[in-house]
PDB file of N, CA and C in Angstrom:
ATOM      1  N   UNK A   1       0.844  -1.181   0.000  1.00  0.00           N
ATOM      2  CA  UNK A   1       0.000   0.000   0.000  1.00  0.00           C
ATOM      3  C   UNK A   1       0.884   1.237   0.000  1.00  0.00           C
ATOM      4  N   UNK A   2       0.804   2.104  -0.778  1.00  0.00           N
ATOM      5  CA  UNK A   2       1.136   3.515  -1.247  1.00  0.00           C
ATOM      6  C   UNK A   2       0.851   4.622   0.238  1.00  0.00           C
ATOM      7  N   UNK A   3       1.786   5.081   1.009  1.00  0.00           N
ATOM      8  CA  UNK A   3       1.078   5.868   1.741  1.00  0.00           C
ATOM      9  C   UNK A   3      -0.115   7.257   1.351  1.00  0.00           C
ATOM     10  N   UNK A   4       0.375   7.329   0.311  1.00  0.00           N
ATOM     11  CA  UNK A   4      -1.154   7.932  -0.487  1.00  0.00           C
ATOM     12  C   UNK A   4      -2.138   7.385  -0.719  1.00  0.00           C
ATOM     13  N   UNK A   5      -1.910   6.240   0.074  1.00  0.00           N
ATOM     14  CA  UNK A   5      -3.728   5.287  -0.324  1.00  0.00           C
ATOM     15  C   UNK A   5      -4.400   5.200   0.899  1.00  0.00           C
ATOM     16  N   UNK A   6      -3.890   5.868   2.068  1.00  0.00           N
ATOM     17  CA  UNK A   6      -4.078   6.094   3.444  1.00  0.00           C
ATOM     18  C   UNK A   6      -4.944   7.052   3.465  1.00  0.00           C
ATOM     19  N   UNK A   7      -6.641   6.920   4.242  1.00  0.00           N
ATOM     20  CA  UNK A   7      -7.487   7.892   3.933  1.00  0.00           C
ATOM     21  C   UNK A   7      -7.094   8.050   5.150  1.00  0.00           C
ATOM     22  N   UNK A   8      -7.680   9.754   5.049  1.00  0.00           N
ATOM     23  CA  UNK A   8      -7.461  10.547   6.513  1.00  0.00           C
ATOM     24  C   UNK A   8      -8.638  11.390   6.825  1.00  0.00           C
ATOM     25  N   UNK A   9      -9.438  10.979   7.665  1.00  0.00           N
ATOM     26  CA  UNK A   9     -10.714  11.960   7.758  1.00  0.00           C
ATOM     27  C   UNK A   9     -10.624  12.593   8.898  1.00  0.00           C
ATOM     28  N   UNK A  10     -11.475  13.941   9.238  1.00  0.00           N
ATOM     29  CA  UNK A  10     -11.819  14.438  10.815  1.00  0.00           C
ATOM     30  C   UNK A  10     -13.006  13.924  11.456  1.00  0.00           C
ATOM     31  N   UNK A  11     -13.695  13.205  10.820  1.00  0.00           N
ATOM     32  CA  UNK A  11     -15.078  12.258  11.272  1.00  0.00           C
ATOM     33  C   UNK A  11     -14.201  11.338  12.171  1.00  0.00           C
ATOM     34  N   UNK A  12     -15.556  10.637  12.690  1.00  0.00           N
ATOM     35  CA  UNK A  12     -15.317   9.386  13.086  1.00  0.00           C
ATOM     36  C   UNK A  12     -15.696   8.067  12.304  1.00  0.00           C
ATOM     37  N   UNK A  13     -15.701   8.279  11.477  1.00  0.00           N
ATOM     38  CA  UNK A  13     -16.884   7.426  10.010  1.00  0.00           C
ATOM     39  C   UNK A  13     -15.556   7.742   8.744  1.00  0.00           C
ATOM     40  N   UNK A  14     -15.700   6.654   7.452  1.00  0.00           N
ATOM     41  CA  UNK A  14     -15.636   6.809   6.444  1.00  0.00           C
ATOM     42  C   UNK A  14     -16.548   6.616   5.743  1.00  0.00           C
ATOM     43  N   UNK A  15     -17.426   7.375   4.689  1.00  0.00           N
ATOM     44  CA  UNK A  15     -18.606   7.163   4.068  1.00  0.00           C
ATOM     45  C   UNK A  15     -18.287   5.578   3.116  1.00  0.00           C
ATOM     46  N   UNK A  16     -19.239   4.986   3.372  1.00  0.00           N
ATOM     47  CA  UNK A  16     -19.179   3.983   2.361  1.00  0.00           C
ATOM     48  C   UNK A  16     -18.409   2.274   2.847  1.00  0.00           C
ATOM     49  N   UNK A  17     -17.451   3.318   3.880  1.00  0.00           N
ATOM     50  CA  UNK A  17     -16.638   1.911   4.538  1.00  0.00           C
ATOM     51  C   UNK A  17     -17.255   1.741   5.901  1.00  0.00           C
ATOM     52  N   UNK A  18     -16.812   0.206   6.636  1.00  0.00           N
ATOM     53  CA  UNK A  18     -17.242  -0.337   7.621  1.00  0.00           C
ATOM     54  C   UNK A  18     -15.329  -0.073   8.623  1.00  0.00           C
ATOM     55  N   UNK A  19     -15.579   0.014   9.749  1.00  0.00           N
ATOM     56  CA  UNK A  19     -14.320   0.026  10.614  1.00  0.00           C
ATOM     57  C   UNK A  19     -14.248  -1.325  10.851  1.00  0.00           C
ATOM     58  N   UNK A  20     -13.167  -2.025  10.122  1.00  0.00           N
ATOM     59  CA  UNK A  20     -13.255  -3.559  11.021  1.00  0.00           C
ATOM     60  C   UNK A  20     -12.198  -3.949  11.894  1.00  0.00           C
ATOM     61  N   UNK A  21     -11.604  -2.822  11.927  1.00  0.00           N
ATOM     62  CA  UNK A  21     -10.079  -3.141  13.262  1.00  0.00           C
ATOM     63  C   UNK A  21      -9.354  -2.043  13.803  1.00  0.00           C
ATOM     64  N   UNK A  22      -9.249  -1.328  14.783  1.00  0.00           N
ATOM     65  CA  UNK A  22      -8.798  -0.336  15.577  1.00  0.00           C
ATOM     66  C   UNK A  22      -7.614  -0.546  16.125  1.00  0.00           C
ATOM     67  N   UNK A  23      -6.878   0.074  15.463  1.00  0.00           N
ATOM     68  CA  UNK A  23      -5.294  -0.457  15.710  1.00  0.00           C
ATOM     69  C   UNK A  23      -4.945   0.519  17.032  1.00  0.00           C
ATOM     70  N   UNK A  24      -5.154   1.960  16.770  1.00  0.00           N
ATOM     71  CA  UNK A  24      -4.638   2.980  17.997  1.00  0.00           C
ATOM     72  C   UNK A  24      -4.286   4.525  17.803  1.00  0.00           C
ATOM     73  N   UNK A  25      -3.794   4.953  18.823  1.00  0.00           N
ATOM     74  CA  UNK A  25      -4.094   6.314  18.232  1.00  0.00           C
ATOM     75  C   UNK A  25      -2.130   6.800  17.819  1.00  0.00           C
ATOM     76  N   UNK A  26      -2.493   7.329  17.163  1.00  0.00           N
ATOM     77  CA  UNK A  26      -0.795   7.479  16.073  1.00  0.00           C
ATOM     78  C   UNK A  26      -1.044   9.094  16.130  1.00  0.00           C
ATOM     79  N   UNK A  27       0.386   9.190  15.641  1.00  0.00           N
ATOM     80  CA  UNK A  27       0.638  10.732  15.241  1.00  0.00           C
ATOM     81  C   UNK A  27       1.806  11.092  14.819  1.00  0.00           C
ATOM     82  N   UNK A  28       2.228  12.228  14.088  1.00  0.00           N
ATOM     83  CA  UNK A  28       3.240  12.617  13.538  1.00  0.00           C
ATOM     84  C   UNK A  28       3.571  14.002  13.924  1.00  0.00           C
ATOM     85  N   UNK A  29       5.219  14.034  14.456  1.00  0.00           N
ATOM     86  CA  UNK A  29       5.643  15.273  14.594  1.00  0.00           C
ATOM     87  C   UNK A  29       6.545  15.997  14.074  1.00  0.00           C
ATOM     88  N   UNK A  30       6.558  17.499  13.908  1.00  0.00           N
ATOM     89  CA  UNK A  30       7.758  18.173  13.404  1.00  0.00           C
ATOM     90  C   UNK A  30       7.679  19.334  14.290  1.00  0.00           C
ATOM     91  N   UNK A  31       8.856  19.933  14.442  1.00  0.00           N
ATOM     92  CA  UNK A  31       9.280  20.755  15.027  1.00  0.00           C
ATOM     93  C   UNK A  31      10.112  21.894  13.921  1.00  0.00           C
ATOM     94  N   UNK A  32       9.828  23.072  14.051  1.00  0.00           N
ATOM     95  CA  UNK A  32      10.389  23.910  12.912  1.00  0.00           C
ATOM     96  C   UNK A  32      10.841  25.231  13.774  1.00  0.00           C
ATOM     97  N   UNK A  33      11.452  25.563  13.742  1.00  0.00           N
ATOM     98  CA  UNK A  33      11.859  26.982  13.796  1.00  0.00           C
ATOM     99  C   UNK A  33      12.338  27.920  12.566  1.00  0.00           C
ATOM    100  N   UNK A  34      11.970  29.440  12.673  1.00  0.00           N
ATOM    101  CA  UNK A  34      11.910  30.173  11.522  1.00  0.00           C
ATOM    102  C   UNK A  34      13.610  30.591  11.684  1.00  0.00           C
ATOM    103  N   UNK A  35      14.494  30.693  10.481  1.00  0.00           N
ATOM    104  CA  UNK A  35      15.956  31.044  10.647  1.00  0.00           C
ATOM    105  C   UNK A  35      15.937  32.563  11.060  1.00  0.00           C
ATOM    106  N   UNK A  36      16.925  33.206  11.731  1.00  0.00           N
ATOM    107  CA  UNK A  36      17.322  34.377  11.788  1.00  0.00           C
ATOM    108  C   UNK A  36      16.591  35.188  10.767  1.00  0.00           C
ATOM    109  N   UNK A  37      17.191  35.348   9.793  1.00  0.00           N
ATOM    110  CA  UNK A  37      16.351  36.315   8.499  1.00  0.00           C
ATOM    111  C   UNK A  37      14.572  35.818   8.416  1.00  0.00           C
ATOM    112  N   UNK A  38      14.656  34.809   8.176  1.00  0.00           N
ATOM    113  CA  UNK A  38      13.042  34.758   8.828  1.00  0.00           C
ATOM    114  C   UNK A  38      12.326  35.651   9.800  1.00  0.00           C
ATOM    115  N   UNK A  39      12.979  35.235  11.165  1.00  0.00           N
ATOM    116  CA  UNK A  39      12.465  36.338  11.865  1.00  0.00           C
ATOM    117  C   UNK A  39      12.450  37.822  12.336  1.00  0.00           C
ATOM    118  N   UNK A  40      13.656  38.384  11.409  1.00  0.00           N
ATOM    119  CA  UNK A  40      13.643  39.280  11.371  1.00  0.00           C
ATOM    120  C   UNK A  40      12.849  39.997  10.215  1.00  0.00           C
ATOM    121  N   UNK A  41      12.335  39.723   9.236  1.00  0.00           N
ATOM    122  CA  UNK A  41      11.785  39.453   7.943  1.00  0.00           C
ATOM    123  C   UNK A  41      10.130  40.054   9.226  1.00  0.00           C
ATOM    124  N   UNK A  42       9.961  38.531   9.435  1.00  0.00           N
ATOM    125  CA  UNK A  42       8.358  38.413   9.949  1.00  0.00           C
ATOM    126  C   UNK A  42       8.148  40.246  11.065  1.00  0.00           C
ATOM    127  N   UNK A  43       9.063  39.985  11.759  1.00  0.00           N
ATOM    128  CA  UNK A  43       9.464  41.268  12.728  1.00  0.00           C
ATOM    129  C   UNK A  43       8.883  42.447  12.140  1.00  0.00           C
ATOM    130  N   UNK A  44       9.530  42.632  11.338  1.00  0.00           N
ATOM    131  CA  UNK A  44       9.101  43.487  10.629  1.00  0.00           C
ATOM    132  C   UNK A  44       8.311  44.113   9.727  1.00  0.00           C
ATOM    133  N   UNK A  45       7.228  42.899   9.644  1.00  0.00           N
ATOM    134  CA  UNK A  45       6.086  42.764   8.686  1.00  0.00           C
ATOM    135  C   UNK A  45       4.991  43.102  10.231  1.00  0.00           C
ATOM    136  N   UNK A  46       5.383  42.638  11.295  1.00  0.00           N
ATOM    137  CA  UNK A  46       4.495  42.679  12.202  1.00  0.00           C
ATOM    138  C   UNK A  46       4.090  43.837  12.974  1.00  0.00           C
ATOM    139  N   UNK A  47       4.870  45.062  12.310  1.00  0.00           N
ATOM    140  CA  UNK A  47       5.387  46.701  12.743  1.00  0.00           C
ATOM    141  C   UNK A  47       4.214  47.044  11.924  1.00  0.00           C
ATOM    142  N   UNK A  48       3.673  46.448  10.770  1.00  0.00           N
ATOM    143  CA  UNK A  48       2.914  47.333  10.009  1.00  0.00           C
ATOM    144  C   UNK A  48       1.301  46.312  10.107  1.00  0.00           C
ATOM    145  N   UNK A  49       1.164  45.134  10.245  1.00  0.00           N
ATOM    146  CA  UNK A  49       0.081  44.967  10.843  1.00  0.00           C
ATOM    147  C   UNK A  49       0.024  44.032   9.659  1.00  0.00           C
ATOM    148  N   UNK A  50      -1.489  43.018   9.596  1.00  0.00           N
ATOM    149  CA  UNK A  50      -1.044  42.339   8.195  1.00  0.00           C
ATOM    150  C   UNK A  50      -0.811  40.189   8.977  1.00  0.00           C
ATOM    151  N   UNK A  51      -1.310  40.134   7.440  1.00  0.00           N
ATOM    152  CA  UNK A  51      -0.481  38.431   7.625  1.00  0.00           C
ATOM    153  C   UNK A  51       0.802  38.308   7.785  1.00  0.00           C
ATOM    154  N   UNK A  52       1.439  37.399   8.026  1.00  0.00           N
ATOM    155  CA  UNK A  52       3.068  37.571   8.315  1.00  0.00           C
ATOM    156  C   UNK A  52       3.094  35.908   7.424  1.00  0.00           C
ATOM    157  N   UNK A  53       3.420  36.192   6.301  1.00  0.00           N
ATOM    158  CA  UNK A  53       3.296  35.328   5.506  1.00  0.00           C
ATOM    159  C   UNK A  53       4.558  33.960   5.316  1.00  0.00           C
ATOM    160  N   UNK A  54       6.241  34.515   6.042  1.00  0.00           N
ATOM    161  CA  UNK A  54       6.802  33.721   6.242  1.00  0.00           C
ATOM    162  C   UNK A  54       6.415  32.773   7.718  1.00  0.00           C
ATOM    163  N   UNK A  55       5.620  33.119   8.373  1.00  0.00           N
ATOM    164  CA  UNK A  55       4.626  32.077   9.509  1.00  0.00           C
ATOM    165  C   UNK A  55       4.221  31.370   8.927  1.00  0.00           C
ATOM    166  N   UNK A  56       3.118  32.073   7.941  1.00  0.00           N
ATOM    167  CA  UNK A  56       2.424  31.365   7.628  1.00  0.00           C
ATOM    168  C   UNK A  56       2.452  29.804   6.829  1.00  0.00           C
ATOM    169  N   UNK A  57       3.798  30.265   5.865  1.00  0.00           N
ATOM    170  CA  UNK A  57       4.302  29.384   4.916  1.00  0.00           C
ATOM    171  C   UNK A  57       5.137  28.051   5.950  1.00  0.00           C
ATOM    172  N   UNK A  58       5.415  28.737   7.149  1.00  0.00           N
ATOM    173  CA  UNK A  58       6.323  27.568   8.213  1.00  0.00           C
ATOM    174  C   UNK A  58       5.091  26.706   8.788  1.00  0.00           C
ATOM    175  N   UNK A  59       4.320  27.166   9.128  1.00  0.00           N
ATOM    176  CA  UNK A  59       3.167  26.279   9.651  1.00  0.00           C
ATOM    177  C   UNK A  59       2.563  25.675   8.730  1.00  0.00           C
ATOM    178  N   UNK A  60       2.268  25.890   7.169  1.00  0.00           N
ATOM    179  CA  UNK A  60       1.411  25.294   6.241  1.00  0.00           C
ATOM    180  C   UNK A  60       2.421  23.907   6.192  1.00  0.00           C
ATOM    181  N   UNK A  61       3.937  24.460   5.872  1.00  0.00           N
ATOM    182  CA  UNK A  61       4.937  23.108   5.448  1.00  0.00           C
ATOM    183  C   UNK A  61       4.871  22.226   6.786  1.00  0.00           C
ATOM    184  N   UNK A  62       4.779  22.785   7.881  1.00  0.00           N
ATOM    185  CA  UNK A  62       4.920  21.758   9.032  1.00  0.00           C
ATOM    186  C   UNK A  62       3.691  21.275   9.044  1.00  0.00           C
ATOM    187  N   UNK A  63       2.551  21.506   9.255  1.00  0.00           N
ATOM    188  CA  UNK A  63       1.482  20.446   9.354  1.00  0.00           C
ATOM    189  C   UNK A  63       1.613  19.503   8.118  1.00  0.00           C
ATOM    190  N   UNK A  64       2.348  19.955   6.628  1.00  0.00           N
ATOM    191  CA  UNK A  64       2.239  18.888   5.859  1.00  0.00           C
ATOM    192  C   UNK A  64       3.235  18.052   6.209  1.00  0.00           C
ATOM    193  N   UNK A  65       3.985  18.076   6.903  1.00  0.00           N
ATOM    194  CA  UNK A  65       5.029  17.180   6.922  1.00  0.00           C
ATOM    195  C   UNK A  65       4.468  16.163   8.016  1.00  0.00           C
ATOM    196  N   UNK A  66       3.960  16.794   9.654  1.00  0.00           N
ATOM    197  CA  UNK A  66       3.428  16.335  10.117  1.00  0.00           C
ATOM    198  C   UNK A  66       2.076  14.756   9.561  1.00  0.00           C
ATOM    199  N   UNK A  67       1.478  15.641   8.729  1.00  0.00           N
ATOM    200  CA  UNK A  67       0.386  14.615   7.929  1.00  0.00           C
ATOM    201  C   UNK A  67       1.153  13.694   7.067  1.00  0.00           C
ATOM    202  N   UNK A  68       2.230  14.026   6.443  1.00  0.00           N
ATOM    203  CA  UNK A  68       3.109  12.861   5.784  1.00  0.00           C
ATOM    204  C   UNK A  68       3.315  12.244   6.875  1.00  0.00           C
ATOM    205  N   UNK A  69       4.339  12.042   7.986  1.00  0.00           N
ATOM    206  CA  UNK A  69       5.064  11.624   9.333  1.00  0.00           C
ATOM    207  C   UNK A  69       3.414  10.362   9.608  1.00  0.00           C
ATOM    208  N   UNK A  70       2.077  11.258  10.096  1.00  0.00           N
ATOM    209  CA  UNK A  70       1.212  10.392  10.319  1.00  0.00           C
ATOM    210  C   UNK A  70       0.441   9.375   9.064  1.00  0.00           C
ATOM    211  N   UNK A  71       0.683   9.721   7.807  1.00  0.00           N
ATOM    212  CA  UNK A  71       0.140   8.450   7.044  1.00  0.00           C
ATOM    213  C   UNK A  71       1.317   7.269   7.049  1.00  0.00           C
ATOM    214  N   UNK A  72       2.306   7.841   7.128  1.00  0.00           N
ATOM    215  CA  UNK A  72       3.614   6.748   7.348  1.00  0.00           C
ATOM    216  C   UNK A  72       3.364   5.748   8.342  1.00  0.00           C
ATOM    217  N   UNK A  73       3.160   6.571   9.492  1.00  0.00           N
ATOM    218  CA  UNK A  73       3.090   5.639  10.656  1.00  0.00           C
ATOM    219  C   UNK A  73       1.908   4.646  10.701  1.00  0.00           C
ATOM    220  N   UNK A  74       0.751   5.150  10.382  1.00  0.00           N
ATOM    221  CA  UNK A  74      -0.920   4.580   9.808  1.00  0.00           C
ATOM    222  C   UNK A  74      -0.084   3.104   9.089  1.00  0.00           C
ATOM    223  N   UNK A  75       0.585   3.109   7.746  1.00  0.00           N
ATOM    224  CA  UNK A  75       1.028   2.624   6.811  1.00  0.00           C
ATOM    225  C   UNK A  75       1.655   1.781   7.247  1.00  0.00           C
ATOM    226  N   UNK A  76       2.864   1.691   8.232  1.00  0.00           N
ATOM    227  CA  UNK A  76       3.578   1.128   9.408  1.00  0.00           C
ATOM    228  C   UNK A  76       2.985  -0.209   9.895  1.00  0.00           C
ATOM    229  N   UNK A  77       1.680   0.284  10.523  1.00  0.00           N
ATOM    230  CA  UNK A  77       1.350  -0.225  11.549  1.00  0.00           C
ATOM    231  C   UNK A  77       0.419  -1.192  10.610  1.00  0.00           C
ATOM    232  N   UNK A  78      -0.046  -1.296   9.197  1.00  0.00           N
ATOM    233  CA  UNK A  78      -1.127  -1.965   8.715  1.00  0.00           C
ATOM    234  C   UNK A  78      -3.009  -1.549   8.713  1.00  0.00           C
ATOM    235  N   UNK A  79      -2.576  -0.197   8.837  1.00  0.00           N
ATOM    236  CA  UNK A  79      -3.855   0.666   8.512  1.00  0.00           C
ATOM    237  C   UNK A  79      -4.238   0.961   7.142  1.00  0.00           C
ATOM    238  N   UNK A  80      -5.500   1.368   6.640  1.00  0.00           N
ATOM    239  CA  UNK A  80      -5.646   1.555   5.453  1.00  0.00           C
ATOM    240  C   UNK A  80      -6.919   3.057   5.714  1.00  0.00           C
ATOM    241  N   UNK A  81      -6.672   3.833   7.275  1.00  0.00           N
ATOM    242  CA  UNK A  81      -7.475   4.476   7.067  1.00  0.00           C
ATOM    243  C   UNK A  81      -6.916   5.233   8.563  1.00  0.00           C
ATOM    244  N   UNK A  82      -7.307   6.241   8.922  1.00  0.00           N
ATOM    245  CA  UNK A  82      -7.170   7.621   9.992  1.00  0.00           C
ATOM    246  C   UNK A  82      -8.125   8.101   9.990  1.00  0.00           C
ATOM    247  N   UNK A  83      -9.192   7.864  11.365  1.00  0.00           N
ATOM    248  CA  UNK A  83     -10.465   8.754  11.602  1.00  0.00           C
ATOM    249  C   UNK A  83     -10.120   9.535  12.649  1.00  0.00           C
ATOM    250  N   UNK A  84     -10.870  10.593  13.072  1.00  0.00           N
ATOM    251  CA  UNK A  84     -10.574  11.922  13.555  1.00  0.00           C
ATOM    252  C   UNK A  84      -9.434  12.654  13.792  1.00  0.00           C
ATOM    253  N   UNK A  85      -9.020  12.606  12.453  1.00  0.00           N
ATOM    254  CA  UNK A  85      -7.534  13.301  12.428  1.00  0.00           C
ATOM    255  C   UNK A  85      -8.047  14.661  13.124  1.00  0.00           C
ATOM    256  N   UNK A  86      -6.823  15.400  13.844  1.00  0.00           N
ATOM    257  CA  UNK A  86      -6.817  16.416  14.378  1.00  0.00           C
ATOM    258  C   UNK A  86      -5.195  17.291  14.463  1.00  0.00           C
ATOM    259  N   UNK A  87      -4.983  18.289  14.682  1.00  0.00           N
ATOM    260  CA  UNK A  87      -4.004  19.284  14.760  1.00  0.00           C
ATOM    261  C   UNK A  87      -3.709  19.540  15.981  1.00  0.00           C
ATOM    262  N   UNK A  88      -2.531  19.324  16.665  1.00  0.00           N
ATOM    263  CA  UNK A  88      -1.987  20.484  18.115  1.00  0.00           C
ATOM    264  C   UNK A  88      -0.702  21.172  17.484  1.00  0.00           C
ATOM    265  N   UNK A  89      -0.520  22.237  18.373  1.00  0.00           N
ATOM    266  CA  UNK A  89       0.820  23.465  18.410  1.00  0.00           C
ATOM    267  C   UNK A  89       0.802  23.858  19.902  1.00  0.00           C
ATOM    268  N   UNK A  90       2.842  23.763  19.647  1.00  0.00           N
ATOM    269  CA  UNK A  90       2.947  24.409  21.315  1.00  0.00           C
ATOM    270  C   UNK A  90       4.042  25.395  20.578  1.00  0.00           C
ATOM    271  N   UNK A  91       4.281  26.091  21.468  1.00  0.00           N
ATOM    272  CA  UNK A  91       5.526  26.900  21.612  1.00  0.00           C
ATOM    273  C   UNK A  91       6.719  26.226  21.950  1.00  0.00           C
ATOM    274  N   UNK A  92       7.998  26.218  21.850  1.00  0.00           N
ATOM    275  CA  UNK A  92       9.318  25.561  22.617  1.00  0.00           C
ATOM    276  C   UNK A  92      10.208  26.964  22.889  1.00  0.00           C
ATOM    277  N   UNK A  93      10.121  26.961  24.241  1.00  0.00           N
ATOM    278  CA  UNK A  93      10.967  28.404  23.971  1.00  0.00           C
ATOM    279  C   UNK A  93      11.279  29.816  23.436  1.00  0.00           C
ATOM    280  N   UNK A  94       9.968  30.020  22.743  1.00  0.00           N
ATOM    281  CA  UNK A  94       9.641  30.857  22.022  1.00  0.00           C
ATOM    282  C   UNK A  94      10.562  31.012  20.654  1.00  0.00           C
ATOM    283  N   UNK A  95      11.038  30.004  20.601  1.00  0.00           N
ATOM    284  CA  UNK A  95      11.993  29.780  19.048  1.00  0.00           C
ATOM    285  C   UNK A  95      11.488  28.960  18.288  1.00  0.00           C
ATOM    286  N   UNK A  96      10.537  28.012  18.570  1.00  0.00           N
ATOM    287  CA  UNK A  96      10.574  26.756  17.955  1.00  0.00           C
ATOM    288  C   UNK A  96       9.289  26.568  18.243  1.00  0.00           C
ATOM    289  N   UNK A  97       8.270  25.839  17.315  1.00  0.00           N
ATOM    290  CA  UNK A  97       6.690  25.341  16.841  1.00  0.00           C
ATOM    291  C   UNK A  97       7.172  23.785  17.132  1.00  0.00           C
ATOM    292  N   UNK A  98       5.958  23.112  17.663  1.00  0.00           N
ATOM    293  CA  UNK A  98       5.758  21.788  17.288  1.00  0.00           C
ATOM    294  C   UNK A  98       4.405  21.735  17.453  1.00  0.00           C
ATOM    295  N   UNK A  99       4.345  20.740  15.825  1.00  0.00           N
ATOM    296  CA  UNK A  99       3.079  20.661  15.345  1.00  0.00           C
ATOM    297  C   UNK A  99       3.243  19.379  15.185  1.00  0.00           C
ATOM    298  N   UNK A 100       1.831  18.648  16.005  1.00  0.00           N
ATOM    299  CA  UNK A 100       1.337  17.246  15.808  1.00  0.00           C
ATOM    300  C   UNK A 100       0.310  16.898  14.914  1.00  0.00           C
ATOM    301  N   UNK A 101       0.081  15.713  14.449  1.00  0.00           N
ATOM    302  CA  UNK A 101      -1.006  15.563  13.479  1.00  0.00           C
ATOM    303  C   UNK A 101      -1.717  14.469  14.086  1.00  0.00           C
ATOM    304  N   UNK A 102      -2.646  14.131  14.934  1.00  0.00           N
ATOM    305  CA  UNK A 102      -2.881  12.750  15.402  1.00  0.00           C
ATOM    306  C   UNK A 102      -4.485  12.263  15.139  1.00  0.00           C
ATOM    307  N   UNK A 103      -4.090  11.048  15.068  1.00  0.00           N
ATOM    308  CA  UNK A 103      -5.783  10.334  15.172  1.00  0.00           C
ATOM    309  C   UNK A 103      -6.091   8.995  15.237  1.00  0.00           C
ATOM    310  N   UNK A 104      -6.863   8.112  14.788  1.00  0.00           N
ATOM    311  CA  UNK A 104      -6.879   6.720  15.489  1.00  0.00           C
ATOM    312  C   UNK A 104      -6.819   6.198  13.873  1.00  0.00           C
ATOM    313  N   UNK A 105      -5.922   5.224  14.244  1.00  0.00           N
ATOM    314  CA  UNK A 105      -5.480   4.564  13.212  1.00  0.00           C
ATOM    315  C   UNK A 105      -6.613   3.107  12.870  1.00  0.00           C
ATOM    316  N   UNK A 106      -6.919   2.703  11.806  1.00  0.00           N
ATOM    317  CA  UNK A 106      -7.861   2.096  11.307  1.00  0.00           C
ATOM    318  C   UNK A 106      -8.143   1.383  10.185  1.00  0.00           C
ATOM    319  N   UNK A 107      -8.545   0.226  10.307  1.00  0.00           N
ATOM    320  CA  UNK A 107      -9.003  -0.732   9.050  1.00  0.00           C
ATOM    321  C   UNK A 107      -9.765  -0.866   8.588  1.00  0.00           C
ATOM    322  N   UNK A 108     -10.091   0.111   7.683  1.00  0.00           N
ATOM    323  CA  UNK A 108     -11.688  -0.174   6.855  1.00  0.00           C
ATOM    324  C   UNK A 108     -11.926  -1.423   5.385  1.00  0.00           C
ATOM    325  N   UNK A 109     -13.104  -1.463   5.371  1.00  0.00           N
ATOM    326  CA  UNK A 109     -13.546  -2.304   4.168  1.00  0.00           C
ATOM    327  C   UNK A 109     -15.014  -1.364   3.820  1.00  0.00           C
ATOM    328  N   UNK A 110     -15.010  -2.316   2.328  1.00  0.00           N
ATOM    329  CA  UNK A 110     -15.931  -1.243   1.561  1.00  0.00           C
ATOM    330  C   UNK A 110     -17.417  -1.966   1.633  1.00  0.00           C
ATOM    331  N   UNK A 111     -18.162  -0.894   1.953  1.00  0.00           N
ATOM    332  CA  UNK A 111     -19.649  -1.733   2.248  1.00  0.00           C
ATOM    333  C   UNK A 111     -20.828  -0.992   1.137  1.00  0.00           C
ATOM    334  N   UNK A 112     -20.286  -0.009   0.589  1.00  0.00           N
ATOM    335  CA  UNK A 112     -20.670   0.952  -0.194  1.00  0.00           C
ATOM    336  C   UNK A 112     -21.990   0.252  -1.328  1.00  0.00           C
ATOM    337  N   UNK A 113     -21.207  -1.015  -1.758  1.00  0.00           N
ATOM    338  CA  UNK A 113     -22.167  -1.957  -2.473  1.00  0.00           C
ATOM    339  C   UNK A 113     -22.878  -2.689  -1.839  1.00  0.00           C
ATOM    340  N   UNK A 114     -23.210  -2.551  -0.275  1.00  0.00           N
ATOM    341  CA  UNK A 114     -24.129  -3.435   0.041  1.00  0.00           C
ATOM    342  C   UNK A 114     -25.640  -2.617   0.477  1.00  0.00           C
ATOM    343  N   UNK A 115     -26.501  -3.346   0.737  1.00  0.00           N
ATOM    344  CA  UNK A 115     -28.471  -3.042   0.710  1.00  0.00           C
ATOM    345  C   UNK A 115     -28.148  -3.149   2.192  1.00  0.00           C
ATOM    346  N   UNK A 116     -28.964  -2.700   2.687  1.00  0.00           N
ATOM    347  CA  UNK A 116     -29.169  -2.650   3.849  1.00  0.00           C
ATOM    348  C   UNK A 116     -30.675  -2.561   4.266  1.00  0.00           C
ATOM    349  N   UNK A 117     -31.263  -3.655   4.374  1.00  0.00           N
ATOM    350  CA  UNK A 117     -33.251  -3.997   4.375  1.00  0.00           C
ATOM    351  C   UNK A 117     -33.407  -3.533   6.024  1.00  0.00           C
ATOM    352  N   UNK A 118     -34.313  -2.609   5.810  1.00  0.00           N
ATOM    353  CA  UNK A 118     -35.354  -1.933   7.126  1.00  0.00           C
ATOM    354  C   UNK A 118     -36.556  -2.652   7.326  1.00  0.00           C
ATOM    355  N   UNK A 119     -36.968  -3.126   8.539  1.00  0.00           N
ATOM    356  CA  UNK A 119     -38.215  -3.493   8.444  1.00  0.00           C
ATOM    357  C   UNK A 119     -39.186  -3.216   9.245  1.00  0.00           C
ATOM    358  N   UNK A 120     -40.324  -2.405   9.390  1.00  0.00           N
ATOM    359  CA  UNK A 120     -40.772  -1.985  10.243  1.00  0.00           C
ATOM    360  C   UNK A 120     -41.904  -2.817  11.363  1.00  0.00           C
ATOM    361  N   UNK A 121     -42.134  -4.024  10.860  1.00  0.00           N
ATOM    362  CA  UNK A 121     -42.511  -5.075  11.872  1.00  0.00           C
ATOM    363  C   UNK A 121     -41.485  -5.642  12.670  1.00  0.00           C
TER     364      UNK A 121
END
């Protein structure tokens, strides 16, 4: 399996699939800090008010890396699925971000083609 074949939802559900095995809860981390010129860069964008767009670009790449880090581990472990993915951030010292990506790792199958009969007696 391709870690791109690793679905990742914020539900607790995949439409269409059944959960048939709950492996655990996983996650992926990175830690980034912005270089010197970075923050002096951002510093100074923050004098005039505004997005501070080299942040912004450090946090977009770290949660993706983070979400790579967690389909790996999903992939690892013999998952073919991640329900309620979610996001944390802390501070380290005021130099340094760490951004987690976590959620419960999971084995789905496809039920999408099956009937499902209601009966009201």
């Amino acid at each position: 399996m391709e870690p791109n074949d690793i679905i990742m939802v914020t539900t607790n559900y995949v439409p269409g699939k059944k959960i048939t095995k709950i492996i655990g809860t996983i996650w992926g981390i990175t830690v980034r800090s912005r270089g010197l010129g970075g923050n002096i860069m951002a510093g100074l964008r923050s004098l005039a008010g505004g997005e501070i767009k080299e942040y912004a670009k450090m946090l977009s790449d770290a949660r993706n890396t983070a979400m790579d880090r967690l389909r790996e581990s999903a992939r690892q472990l013999g998952a073919n699925a991640v329900v309620e993915l979610r996001f944390d951030s802390s501070d380290i010292g005021q130099v340094m971000t760490e951004i987690v990506a976590y959620g419960t790792a999971v084995v789905v199958t496809d039920v999408s083609g099956e009937v499902e009969r209601v009966s009201l007696s």
